[in-house]
Protein backbone atom coordinates (compact mmCIF):
# COMPACT_ATOMS: atom_id res chain seq x y z
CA UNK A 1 99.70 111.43 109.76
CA UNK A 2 100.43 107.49 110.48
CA UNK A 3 103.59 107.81 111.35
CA UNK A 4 103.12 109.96 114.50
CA UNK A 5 104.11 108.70 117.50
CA UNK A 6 100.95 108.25 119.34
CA UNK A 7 97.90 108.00 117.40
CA UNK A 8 94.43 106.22 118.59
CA UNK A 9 91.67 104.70 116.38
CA UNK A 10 88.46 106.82 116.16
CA UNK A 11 85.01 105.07 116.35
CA UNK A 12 82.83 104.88 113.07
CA UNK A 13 82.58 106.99 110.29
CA UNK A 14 79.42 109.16 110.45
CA UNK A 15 76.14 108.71 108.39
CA UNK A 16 76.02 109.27 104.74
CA UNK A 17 75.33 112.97 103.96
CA UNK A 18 75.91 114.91 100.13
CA UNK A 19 78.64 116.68 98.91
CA UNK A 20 78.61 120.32 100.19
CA UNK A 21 80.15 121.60 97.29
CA UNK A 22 83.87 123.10 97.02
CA UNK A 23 85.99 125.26 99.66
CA UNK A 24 85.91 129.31 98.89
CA UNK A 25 88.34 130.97 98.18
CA UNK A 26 89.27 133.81 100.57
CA UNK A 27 87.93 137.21 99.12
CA UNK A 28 85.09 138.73 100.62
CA UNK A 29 84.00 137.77 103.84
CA UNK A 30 85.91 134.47 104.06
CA UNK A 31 89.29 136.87 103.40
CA UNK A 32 88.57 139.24 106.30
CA UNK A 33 87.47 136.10 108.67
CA UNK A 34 91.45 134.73 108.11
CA UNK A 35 93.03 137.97 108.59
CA UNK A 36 90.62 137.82 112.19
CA UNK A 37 91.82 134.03 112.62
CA UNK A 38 95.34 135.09 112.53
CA UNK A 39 96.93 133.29 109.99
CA UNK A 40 98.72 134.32 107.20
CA UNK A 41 98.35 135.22 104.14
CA UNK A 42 94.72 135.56 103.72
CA UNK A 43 92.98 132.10 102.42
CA UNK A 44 95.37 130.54 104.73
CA UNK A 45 93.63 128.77 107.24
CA UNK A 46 94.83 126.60 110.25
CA UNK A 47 93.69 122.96 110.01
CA UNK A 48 94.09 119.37 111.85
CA UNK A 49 94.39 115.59 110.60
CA UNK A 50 93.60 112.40 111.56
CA UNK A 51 92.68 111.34 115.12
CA UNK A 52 90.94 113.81 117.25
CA UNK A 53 92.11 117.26 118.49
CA UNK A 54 90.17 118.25 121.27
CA UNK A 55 88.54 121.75 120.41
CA UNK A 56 85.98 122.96 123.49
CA UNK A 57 83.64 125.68 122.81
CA UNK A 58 80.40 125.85 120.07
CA UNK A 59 81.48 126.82 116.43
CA UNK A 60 82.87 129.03 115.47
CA UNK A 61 85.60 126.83 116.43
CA UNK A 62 88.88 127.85 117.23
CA UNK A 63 92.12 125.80 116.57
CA UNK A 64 93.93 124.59 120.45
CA UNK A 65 96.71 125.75 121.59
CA UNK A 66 97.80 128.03 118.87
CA UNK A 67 94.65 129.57 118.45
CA UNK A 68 92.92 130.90 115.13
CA UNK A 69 89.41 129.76 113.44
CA UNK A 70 89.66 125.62 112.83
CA UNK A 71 89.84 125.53 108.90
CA UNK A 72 89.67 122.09 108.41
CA UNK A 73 89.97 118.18 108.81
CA UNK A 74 91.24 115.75 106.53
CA UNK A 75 90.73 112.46 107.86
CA UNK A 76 91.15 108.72 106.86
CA UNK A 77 88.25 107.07 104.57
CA UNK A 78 90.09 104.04 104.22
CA UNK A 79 93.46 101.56 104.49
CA UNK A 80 94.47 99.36 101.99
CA UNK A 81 94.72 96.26 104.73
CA UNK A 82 90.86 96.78 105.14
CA UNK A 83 90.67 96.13 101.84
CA UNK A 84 92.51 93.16 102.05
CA UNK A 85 91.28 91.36 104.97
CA UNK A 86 94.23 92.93 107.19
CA UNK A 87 91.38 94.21 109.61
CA UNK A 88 93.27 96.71 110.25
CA UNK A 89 92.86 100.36 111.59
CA UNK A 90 91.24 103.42 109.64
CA UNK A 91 91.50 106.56 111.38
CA UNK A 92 88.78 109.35 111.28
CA UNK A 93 87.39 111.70 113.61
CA UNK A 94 83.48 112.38 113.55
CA UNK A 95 83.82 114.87 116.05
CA UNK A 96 86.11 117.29 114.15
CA UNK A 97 84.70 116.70 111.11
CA UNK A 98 81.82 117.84 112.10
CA UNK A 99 83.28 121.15 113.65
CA UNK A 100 85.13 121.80 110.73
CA UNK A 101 82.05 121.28 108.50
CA UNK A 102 80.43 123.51 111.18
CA UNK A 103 82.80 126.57 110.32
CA UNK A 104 82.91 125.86 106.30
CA UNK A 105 79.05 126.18 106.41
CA UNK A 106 79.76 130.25 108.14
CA UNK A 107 82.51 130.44 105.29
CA UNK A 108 85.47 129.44 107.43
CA UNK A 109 87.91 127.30 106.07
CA UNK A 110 87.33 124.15 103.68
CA UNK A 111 85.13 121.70 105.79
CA UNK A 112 86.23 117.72 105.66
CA UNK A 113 88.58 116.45 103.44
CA UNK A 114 89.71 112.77 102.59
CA UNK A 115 92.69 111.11 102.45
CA UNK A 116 93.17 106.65 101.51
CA UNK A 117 96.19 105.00 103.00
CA UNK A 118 97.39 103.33 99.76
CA UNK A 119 98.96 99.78 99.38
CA UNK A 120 101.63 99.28 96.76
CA UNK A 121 102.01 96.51 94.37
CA UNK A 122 103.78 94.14 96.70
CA UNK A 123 100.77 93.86 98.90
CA UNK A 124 97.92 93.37 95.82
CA UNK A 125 96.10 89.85 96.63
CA UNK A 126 96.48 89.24 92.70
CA UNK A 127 100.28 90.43 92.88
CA UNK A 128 101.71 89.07 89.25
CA UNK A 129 104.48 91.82 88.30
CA UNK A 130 102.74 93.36 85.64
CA UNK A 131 101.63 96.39 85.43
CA UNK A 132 98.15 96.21 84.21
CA UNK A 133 97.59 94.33 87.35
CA UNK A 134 99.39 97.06 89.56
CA UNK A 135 96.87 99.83 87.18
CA UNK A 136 93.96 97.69 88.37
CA UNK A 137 94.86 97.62 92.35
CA UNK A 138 94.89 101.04 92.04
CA UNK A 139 91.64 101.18 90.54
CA UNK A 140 90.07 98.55 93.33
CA UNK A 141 91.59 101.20 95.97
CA UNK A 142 89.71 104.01 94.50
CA UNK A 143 86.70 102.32 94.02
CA UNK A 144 86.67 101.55 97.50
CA UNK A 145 87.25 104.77 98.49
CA UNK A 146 84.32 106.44 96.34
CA UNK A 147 82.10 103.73 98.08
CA UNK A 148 83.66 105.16 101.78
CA UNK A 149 83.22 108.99 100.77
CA UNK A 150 79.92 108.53 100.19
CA UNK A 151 79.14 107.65 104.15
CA UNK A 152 80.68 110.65 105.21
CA UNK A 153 80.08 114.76 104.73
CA UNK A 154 82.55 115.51 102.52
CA UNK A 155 83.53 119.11 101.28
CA UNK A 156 86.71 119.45 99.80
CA UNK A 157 86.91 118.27 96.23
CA UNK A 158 90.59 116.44 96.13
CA UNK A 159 91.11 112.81 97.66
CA UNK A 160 94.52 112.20 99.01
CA UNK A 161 96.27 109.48 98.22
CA UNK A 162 98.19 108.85 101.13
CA UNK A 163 101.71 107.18 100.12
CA UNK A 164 104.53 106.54 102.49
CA UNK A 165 106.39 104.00 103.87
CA UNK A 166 105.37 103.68 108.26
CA UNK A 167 107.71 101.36 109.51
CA UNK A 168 106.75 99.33 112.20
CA UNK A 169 103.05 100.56 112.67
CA UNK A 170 101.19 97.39 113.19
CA UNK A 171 97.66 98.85 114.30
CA UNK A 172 97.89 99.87 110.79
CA UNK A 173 99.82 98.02 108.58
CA UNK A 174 100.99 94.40 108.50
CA UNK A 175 103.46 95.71 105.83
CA UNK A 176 106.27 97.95 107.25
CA UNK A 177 106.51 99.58 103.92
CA UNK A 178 102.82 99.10 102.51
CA UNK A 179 104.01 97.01 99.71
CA UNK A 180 105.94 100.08 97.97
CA UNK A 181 109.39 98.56 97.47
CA UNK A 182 108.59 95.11 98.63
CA UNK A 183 106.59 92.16 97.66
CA UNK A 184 105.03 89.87 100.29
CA UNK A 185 104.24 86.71 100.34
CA UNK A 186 100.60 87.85 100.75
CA UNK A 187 98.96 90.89 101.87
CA UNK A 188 98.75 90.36 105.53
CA UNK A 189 101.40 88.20 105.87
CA UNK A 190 104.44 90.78 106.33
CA UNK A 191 106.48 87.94 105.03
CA UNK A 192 108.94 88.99 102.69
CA UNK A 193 109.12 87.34 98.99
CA UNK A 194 110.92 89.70 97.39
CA UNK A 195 112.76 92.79 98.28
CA UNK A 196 112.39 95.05 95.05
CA UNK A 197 109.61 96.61 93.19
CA UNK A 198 110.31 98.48 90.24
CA UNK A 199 109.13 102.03 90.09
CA UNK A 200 107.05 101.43 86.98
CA UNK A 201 104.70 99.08 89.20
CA UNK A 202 104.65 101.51 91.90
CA UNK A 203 103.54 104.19 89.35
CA UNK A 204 101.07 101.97 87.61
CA UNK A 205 99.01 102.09 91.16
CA UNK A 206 98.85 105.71 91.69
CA UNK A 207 97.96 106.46 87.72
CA UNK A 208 94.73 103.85 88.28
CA UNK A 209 93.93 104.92 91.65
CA UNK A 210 94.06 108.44 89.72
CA UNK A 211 92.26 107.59 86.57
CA UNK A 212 89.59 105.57 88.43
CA UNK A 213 88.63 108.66 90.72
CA UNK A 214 88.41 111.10 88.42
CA UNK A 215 86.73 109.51 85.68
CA UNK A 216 83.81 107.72 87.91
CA UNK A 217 83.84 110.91 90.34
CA UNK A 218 83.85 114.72 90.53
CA UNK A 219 86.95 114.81 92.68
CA UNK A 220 90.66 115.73 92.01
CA UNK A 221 93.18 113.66 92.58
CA UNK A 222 95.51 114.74 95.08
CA UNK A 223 99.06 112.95 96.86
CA UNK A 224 100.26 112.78 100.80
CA UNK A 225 103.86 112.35 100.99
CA UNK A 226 107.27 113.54 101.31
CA UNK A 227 110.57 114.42 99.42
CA UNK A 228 112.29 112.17 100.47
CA UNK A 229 110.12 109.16 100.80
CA UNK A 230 108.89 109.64 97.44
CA UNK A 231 111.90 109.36 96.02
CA UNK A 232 112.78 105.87 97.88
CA UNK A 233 109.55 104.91 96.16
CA UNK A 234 109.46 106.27 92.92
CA UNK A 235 113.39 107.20 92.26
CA UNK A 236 114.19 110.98 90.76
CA UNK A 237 113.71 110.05 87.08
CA UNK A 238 110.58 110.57 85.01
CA UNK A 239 108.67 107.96 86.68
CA UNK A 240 108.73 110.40 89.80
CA UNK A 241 107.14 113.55 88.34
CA UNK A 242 103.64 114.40 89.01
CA UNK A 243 103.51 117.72 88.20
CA UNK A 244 99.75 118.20 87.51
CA UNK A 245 98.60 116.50 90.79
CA UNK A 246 97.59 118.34 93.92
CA UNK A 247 99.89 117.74 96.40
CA UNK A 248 99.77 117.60 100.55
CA UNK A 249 103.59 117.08 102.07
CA UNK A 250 104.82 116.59 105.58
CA UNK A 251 108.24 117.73 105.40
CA UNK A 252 109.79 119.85 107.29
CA UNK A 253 108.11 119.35 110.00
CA UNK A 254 108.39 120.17 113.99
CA UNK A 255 107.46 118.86 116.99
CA UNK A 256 107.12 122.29 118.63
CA UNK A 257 103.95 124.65 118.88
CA UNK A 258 105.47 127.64 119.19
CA UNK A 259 105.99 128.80 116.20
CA UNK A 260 103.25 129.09 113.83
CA UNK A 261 103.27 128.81 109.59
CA UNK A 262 102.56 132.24 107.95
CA UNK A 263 102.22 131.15 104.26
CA UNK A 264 104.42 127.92 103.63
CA UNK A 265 106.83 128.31 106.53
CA UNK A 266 107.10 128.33 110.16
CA UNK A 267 107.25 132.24 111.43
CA UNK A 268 110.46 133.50 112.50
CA UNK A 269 112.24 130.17 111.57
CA UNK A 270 113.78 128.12 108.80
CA UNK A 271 111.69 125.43 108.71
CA UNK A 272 109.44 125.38 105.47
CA UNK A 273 107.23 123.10 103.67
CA UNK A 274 108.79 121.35 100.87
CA UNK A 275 106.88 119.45 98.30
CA UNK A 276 107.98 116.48 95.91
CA UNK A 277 107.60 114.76 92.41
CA UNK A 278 108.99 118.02 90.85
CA UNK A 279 106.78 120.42 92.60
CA UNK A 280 107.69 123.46 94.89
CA UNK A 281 105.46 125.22 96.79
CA UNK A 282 105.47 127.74 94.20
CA UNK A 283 103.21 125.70 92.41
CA UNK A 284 99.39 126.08 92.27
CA UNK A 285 99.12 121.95 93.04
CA UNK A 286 100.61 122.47 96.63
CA UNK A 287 97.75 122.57 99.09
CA UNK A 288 98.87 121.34 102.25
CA UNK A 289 101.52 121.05 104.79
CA UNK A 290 100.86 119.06 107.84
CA UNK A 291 104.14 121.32 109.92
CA UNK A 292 103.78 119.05 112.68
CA UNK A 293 102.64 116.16 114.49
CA UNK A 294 103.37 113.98 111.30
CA UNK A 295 106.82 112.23 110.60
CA UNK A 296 106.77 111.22 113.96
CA UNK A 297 107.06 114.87 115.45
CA UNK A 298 104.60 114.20 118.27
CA UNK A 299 103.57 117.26 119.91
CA UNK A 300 101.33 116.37 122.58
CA UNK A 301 98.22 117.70 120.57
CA UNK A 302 97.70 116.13 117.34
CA UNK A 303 98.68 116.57 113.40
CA UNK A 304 98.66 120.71 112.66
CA UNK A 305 98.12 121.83 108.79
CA UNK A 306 98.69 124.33 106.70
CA UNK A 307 95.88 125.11 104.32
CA UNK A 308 95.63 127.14 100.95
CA UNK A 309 92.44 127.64 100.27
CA UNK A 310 93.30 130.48 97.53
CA UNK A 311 94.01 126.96 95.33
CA UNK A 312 91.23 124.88 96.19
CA UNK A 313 90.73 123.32 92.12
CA UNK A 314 87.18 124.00 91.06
């Protein structure tokens, strides 16, 4: 996602339009149209992220370069440094949104999906330690992003909480780690206070961000991450577990196109997507893989997903 190489800010976010309702499941005709897309197995569908893929052609849409029907977009509603008076970049493509809302509406894939790029404690304007504080910047974050879904045509029903730590990715973040493990001075500062934030706080964010959603909104609650930055956030202990939250991972990912996912890894390779806070992608919570583009895997192209639409929640 953010922390690809190359990425370029995308102009507005399109008009306000109702929710379509929730991604099918692939039996019936939407099972036979991804066995003809060529992925694999069917209710798999081929799907992009982010900034703009170029895709030429009326819809049906087909995915470029490695071919297939599109089966979705999941773009950015919303940073936390917007929120904050950062100014800073969110990142959503009208165009493909609109081409993947094209093929859900001729039962191809799931349409638009969301995803917020969350700020951690140490970046809250009311920063005070606690965690009721932490609980209620999670809460402003969702509220805000309830007030940005409801400009765009939405039609998947889980939000993604998008939680990593960028690195030096000013256009979109004046906080190298988005306030996870570190407290700043203030939230567009990138001054450092202090260098520790206990995974309690960092947990007390996500649960209100979580609770806020789902209790003022129809929507699921859902996670963008990776193993291995989640646990440099959150630690392997209790604190770390999420294991009834939908869940869209990075890792592993590749910068090549060659190979394409059939199910949850890359065909005729090794490289598979693994999912985090105690989850495996065994588990009916793990939706999405973005296999490339993201973790700084530039390809060229743009971010490439993986989609399971068999476990799109109801």
């Amino acid at each position: 996602m953010l922390v690809a190489a190359v990425l370029t800010a995308i102009g507005a976010i399109g008009a306000a339009s109702p929710l379509a309702g929730q991604a099918l499941a692939a039996t019936g005709t939407s099972a036979r149209a991804a066995a003809v897309a060529g992925d694999s197995p069917a209710g798999f569908w081929y799907g992009t992220d982010s900034t703009t893929v170029a895709i030429s052609g009326s819809a049906p849409y087909q995915v470029p370069v490695i071919g297939g029907d599109y089966g979705g977009y999941i773009g950015m509603t919303g940073n936390w440094a917007n929120l904050a008076g950062c100014h800073k970049i969110v990142v959503w493509s009208a165009v493909n949104s609109s081409q993947a809302n094209a093929n859900y509406a001729r039962h191809l894939g799931i349409g638009t999906g969301v995803y917020w790029f969350m700020g951690g404690p140490g970046v809250d304007p009311h920063y005070n330690g606690t965690q009721s504080e932490a609980y209620a910047w999670g809460e402003q974050q969702a509220a805000r992003t309830l007030y940005d879904i409801s400009h765009v045509h939405v039609t998947y029903p889980v939000v993604f909480m998008d939680i990593e730590i960028p690195g030096n990715a000013p256009s979109y973040t004046p906080a190298p780690d988005n306030g996870w493990n570190t407290v700043y001075t203030s939230a567009c500062s990138g001054i450092v206070r202090t260098s520790y934030v206990p995974a309690t706080l960092d947990r007390a964010v996500l649960n209100g961000f979580a609770a806020y959603l789902t209790s003022h909104s129809h929507y699921k609650a859902g996670v963008y991450s990776a193993p291995d930055i989640w646990a440099e956030i959150f630690g392997t202990g209790t604190t770390s577990l999420i294991s009834n939250t939908y869940e869209w991972t990075y890792e592993s990912f590749t910068a090549s196109l060659a190979h394409h996912p059939a199910g949850w890894c890359l065909a005729g390779t090794s490289t598979c997507a693994n999912f985090f806070g105690g989850q495996t992608s065994a588990s009916k919570y793990a939706l999405m893989w973005q296999w490339s583009g993201g973790g700084g895997s530039y390809n060229g192209v743009g971010d490439f997903d993986q989609i399971d639409a068999n476990r799109t929640p109801s």
